[in-house]
Protein backbone atom coordinates (compact mmCIF):
# COMPACT_ATOMS: atom_id res chain seq x y z
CA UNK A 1 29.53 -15.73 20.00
CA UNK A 2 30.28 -19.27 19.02
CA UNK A 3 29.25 -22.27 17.40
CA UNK A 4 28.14 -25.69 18.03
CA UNK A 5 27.56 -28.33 15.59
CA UNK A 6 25.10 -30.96 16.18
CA UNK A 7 24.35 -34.03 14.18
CA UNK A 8 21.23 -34.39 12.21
CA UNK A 9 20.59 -37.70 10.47
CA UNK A 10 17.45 -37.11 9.83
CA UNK A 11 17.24 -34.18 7.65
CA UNK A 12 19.56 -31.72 5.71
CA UNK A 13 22.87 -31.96 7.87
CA UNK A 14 24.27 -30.73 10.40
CA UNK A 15 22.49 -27.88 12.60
CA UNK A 16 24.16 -25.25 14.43
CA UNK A 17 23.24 -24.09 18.34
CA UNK A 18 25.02 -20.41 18.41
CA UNK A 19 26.32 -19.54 22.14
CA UNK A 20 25.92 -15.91 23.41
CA UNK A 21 27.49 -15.72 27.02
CA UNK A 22 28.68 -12.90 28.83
CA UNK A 23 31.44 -13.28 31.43
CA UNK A 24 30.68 -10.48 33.98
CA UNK A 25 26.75 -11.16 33.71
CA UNK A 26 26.94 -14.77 33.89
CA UNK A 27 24.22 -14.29 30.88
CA UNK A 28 23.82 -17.26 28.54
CA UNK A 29 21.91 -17.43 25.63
CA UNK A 30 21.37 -20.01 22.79
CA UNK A 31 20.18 -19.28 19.38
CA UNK A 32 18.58 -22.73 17.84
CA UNK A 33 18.92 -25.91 19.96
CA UNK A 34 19.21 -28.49 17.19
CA UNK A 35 16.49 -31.79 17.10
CA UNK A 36 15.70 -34.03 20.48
CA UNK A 37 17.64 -37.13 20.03
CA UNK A 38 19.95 -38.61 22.35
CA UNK A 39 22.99 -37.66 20.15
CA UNK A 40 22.40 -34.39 19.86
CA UNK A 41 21.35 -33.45 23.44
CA UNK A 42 24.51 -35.11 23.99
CA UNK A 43 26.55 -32.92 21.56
CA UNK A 44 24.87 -29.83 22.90
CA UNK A 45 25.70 -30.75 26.18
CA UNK A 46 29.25 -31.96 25.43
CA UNK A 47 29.96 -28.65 23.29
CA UNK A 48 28.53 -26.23 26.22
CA UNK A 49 30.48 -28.58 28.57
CA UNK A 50 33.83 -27.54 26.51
CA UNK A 51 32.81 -24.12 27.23
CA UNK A 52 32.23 -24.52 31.22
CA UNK A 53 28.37 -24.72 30.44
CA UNK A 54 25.64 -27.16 31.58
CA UNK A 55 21.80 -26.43 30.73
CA UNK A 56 20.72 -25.46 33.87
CA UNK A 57 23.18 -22.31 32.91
CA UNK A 58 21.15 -20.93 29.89
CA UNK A 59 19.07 -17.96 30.78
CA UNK A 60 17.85 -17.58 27.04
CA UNK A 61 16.93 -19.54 24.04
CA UNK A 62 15.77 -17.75 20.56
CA UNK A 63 14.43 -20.15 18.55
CA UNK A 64 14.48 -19.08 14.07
CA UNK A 65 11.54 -21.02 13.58
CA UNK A 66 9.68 -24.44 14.67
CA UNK A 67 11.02 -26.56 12.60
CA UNK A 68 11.90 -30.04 15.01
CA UNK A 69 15.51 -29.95 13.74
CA UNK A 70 16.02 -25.87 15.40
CA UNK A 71 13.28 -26.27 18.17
CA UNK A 72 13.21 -30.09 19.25
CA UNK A 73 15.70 -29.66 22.48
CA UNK A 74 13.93 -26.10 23.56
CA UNK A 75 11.24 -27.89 26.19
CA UNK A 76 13.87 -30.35 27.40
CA UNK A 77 16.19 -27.46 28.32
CA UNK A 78 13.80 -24.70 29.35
CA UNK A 79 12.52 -28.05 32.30
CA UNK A 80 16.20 -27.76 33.37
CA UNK A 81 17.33 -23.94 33.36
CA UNK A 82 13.44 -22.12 33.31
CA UNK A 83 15.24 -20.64 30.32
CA UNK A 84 13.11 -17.76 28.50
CA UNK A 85 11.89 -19.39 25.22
CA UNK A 86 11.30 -16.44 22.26
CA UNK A 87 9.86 -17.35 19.01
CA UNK A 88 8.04 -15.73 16.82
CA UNK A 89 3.89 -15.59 17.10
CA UNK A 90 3.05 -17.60 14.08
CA UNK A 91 4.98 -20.44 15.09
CA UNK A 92 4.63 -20.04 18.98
CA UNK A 93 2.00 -22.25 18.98
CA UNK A 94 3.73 -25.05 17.41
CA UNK A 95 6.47 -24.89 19.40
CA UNK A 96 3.98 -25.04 22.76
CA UNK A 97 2.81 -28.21 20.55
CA UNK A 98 -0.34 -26.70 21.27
CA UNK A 99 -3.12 -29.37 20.14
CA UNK A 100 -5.28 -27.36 18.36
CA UNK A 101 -2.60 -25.78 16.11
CA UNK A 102 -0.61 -29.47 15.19
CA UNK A 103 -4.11 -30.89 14.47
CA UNK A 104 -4.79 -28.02 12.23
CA UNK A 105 -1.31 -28.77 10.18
CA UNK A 106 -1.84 -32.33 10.53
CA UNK A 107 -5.20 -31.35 8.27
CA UNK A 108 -3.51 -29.14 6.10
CA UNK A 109 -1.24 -31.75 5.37
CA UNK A 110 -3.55 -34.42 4.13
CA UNK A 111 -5.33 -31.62 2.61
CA UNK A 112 -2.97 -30.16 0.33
CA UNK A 113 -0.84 -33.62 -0.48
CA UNK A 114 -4.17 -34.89 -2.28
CA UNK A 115 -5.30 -31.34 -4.06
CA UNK A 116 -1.14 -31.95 -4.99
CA UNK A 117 -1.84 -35.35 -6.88
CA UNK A 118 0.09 -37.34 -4.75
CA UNK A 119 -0.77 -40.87 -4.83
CA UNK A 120 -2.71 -42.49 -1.89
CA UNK A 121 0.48 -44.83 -1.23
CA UNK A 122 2.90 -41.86 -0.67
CA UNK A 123 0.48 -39.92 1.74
CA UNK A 124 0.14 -43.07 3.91
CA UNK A 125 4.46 -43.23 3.76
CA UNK A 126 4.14 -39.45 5.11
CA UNK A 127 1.82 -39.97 7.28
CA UNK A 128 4.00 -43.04 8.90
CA UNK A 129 7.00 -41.36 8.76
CA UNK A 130 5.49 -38.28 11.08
CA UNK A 131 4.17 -41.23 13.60
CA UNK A 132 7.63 -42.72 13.60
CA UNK A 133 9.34 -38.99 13.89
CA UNK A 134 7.32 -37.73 16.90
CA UNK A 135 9.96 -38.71 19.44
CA UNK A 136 12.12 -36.09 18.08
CA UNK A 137 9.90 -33.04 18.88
CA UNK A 138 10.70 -33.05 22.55
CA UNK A 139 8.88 -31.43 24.98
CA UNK A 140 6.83 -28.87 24.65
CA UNK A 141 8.05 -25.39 25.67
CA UNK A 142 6.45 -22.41 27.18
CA UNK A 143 7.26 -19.86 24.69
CA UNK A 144 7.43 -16.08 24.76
CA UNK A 145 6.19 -14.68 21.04
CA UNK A 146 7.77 -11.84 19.65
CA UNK A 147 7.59 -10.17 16.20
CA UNK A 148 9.48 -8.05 13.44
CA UNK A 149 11.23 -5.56 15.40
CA UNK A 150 11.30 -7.05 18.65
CA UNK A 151 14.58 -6.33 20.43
CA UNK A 152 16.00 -8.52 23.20
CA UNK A 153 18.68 -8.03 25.82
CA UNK A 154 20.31 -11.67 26.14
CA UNK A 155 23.67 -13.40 26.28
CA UNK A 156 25.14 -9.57 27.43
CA UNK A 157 23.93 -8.78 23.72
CA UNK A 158 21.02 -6.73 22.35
CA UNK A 159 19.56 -8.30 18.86
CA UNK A 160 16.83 -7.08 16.66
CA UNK A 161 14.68 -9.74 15.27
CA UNK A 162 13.94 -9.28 11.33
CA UNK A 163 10.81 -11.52 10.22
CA UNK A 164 11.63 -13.37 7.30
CA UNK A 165 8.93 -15.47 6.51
CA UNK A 166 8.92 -18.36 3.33
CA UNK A 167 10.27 -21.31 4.74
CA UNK A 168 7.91 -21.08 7.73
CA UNK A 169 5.22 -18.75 8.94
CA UNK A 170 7.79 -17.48 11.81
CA UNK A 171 11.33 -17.92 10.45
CA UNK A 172 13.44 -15.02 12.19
CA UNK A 173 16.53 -13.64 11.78
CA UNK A 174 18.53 -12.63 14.96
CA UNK A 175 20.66 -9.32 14.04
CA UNK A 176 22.62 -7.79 16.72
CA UNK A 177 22.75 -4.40 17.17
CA UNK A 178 25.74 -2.88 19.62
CA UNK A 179 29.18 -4.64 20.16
CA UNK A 180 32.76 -4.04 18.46
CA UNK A 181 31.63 -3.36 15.13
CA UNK A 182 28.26 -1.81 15.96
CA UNK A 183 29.04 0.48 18.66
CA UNK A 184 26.01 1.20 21.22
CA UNK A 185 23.95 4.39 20.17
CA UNK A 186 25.76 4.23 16.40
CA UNK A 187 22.53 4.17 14.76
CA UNK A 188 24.34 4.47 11.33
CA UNK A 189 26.36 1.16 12.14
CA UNK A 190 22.88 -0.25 13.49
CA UNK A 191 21.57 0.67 9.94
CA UNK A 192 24.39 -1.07 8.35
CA UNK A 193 23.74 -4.85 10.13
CA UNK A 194 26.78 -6.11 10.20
CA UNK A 195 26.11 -10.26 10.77
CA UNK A 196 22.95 -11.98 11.84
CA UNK A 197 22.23 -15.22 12.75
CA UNK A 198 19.48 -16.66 9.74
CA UNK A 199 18.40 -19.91 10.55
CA UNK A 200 16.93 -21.75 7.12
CA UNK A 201 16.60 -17.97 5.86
CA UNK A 202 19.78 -18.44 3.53
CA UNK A 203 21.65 -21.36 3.57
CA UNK A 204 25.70 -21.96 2.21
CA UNK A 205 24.60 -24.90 0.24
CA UNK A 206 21.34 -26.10 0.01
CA UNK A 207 18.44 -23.66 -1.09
CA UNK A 208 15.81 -23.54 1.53
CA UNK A 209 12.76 -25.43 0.61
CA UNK A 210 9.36 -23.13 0.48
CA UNK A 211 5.95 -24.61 -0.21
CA UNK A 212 6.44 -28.22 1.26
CA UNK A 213 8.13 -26.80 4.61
CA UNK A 214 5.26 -25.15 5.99
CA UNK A 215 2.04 -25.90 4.39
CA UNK A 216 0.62 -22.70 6.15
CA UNK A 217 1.89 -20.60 4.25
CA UNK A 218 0.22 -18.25 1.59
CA UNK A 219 2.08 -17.82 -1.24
CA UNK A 220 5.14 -19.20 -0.51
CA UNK A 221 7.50 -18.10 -3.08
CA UNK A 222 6.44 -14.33 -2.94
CA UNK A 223 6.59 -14.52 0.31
CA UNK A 224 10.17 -16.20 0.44
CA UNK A 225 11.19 -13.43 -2.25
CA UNK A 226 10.33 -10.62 0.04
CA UNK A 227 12.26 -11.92 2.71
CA UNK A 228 15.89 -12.54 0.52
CA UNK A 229 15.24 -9.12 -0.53
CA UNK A 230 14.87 -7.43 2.95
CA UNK A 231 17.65 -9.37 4.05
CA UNK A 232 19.65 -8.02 1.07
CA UNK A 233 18.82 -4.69 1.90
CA UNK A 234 20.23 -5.42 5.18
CA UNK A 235 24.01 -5.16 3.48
CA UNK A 236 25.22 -7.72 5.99
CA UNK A 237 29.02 -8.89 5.52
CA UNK A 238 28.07 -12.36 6.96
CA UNK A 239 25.04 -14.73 8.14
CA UNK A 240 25.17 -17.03 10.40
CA UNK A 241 23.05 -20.07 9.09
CA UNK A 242 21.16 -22.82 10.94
CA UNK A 243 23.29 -25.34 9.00
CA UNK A 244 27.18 -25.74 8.08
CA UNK A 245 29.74 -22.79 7.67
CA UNK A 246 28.91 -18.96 8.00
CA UNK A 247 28.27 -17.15 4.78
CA UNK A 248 30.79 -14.37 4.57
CA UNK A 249 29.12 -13.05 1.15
CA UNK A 250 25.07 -13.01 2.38
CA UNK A 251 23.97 -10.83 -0.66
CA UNK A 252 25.92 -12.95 -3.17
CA UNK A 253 24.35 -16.05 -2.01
CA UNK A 254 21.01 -14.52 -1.89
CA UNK A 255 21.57 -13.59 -5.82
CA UNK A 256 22.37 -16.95 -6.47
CA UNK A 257 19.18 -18.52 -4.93
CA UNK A 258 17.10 -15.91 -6.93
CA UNK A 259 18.69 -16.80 -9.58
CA UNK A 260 18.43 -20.79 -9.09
CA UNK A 261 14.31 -20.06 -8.20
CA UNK A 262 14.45 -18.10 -11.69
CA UNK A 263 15.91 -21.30 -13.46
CA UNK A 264 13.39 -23.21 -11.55
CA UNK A 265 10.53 -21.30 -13.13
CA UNK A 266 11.55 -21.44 -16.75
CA UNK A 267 12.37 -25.20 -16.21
CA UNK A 268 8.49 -25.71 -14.96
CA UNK A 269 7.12 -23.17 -17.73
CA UNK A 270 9.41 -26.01 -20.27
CA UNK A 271 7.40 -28.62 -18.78
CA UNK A 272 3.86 -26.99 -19.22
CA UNK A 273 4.84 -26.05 -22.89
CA UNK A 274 5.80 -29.92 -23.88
CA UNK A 275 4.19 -31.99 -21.50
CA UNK A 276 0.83 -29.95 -21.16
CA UNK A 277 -1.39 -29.40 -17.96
CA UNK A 278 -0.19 -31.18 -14.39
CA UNK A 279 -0.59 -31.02 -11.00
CA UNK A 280 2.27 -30.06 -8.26
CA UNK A 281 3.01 -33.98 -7.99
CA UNK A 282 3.57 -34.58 -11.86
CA UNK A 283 5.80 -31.46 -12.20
CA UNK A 284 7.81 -32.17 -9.38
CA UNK A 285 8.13 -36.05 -10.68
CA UNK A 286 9.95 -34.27 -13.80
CA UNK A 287 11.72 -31.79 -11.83
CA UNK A 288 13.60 -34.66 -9.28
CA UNK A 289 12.18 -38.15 -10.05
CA UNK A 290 11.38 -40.72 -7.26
CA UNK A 291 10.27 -39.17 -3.90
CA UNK A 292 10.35 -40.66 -0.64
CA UNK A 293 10.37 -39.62 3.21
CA UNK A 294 9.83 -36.29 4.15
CA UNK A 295 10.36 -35.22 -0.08
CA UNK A 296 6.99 -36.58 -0.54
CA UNK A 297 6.14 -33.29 0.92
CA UNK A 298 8.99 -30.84 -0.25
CA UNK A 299 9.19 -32.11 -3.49
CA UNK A 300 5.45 -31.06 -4.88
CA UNK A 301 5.72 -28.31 -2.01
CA UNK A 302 8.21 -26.82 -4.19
CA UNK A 303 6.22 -27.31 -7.34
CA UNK A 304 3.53 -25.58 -5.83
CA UNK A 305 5.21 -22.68 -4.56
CA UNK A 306 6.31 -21.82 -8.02
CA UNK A 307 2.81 -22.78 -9.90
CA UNK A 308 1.24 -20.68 -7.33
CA UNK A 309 3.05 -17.82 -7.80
CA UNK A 310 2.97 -18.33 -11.82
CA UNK A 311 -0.81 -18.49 -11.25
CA UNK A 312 -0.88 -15.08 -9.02
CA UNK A 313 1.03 -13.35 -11.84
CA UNK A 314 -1.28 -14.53 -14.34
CA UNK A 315 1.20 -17.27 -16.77
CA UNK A 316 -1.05 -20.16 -15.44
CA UNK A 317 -4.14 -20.56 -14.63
CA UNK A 318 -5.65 -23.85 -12.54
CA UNK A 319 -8.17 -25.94 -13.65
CA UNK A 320 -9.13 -29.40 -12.31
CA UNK A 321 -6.34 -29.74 -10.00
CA UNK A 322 -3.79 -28.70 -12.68
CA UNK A 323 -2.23 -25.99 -13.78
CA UNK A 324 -1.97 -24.88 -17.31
CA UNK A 325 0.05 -21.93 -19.30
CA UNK A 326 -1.79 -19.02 -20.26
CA UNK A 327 0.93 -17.19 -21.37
CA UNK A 328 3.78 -19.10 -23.25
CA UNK A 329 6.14 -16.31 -24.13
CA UNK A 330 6.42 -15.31 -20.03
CA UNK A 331 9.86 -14.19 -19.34
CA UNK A 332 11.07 -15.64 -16.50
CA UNK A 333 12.80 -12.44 -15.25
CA UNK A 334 9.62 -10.70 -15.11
CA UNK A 335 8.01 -13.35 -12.79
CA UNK A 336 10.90 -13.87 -10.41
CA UNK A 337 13.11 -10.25 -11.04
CA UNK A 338 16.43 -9.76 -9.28
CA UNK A 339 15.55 -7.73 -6.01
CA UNK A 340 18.94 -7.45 -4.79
């Protein structure tokens, strides 16, 4: 296995492309492709160059989710090699770029940003900013869906997908089962998942925005919860992310984004008690300030997710558009406990 790193101006830093090959298969496999800009199909050509690669070489692309910045080059590439595109079901359409499913999201969008609150100014900057970003989808791919539990045989490697759904519908994890520190038929080492690649799963720095990241889905933050747990449970001794370095401490880091969601919550329950009933767009104006770009959606996205699940657990309860307490002596550890 090895790394690439690709530029990404656009959004949280630099992505990563993992390379699977196998020497006496000629198999070649790419986990994540990075966003369709010049720059970066250059430095994903460049870095498989370095390795005696060209696109027309890869055999295999698994794809963690849809997002543009993991997805964008997967078309372009598949044109070149007739690579075998895998990603999961709920975001398989996306990817395809079918039209039904982006109009559908494109509705959901302008849905949810004004039941949010946010002003009629900010929707129209989000609404130009996804006209001005549409270059960097590239081209649509013909995708093969798989699911939780699928395992594929690519890059001379056998990996187990894990479903880890929160930050999209589809997000993935790629474990591999079978290799120097899984042996082949060990099903106790299989048990044990050593590494796996994560995509936006669990990230080194940067906690993984739920609610504004895909607006389709339900309960975001429970469902985001559930997934950091599973992967927990996992006991893997490092992660491969979808951005910067490899985590060599997974359920550590997981802890500590539980932990910072936990703050999160008791921070919004502060701002119910002294400021009174708000919407998503009025909490998160407290919680970060100005928004602009692509936070006009993460920012009250993450707002929501939290609200929501304070109003499934019954501390809130919505009203008008806005969400007030119902409970004002909620601990926080009972809303959001420590599933590790």
């Amino acid at each position: 296995m090895d790394r690439i790193s690709l530029g990404n101006d656009e959004f949280e830093g630099r992505n990563n492309a993992y390379v699977l090959a196998d020497d006496e298969s000629d198999a070649l496999a790419l986990v994540d492709t990075g966003i369709a800009t010049d720059s970066v199909r250059g430095d994903l050509r460049d870095g498989l160059a370095t390795r005696g690669y060209e696109f027309t070489d890869i055999d295999d692309i698994m794809l963690t989710h849809f997002h543009v910045d993991h997805a964008g080059l997967a078309g372009d590439i598949q044109a070149e090699s007739g690579a075998t595109v895998y990603v999961h079901e709920a975001d398989a359409p996306l990817v395809e770029q079918d039209p039904d499913a982006v109009a559908a999201v494109e509705d959901r969008r302008r849905d949810v940003l004004e039941e949010w609150g946010v002003p009629e100014a900010s929707r129209e900057e989000v609404q130009a900013l996804h006209e001005q970003f549409s270059h960097i989808e590239g081209a649509p791919a013909d995708v093969t869906p798989i699911e939780d539990g699928t395992v594929l045989e690519v890059g001379g490697r056998t990996l187990e997908t894990v479903h880890a759904p929160g930050h999209s519908a589809g997000l993935c994890c790629f474990e591999p089962i079978g290799g120097p520190e899984t042996p082949p038929g060990d099903s106790a080492a299989a048990e044990t998942g050593r590494e796996a690649f994560v995509g936006d799963a669990v990230l080194p720095v940067y906690t993984p925005n739920v609610g504004g990241a895909d607006l389709r889905v339900e309960r975001p933050l429970e469902r985001y919860l559930e997934s950091l747990a599973r992967l927990a449970n996992r006991s893997y001794e490092r992660v491969w992310p979808g951005h910067r370095d490899p985590i060599d401490e997974p359920t550590e880091r997981i802890t500590t984004i539980i932990e910072h969601h936990r703050e999160r919550t008791e921070t919004i329950l502060d701002l119910l008690r002294d400021h009174g009933p708000a919407d998503p767009w009025t909490v998160s104006a407290r919680l970060f300030g100005d928004l602009e770009g692509i936070h006009i959606v993460h920012g009250p996205g993450e707002a929501f997710a939290h609200l929501d699940h304070l109003r499934h657990e019954g501390v809130v309860a919505l009203e008008g558009g806005e969400y007030r307490l119902v409970d004002r002596a909620v601990d926080p550890e009972t809303v959001i406990p420590d599933t590790t």
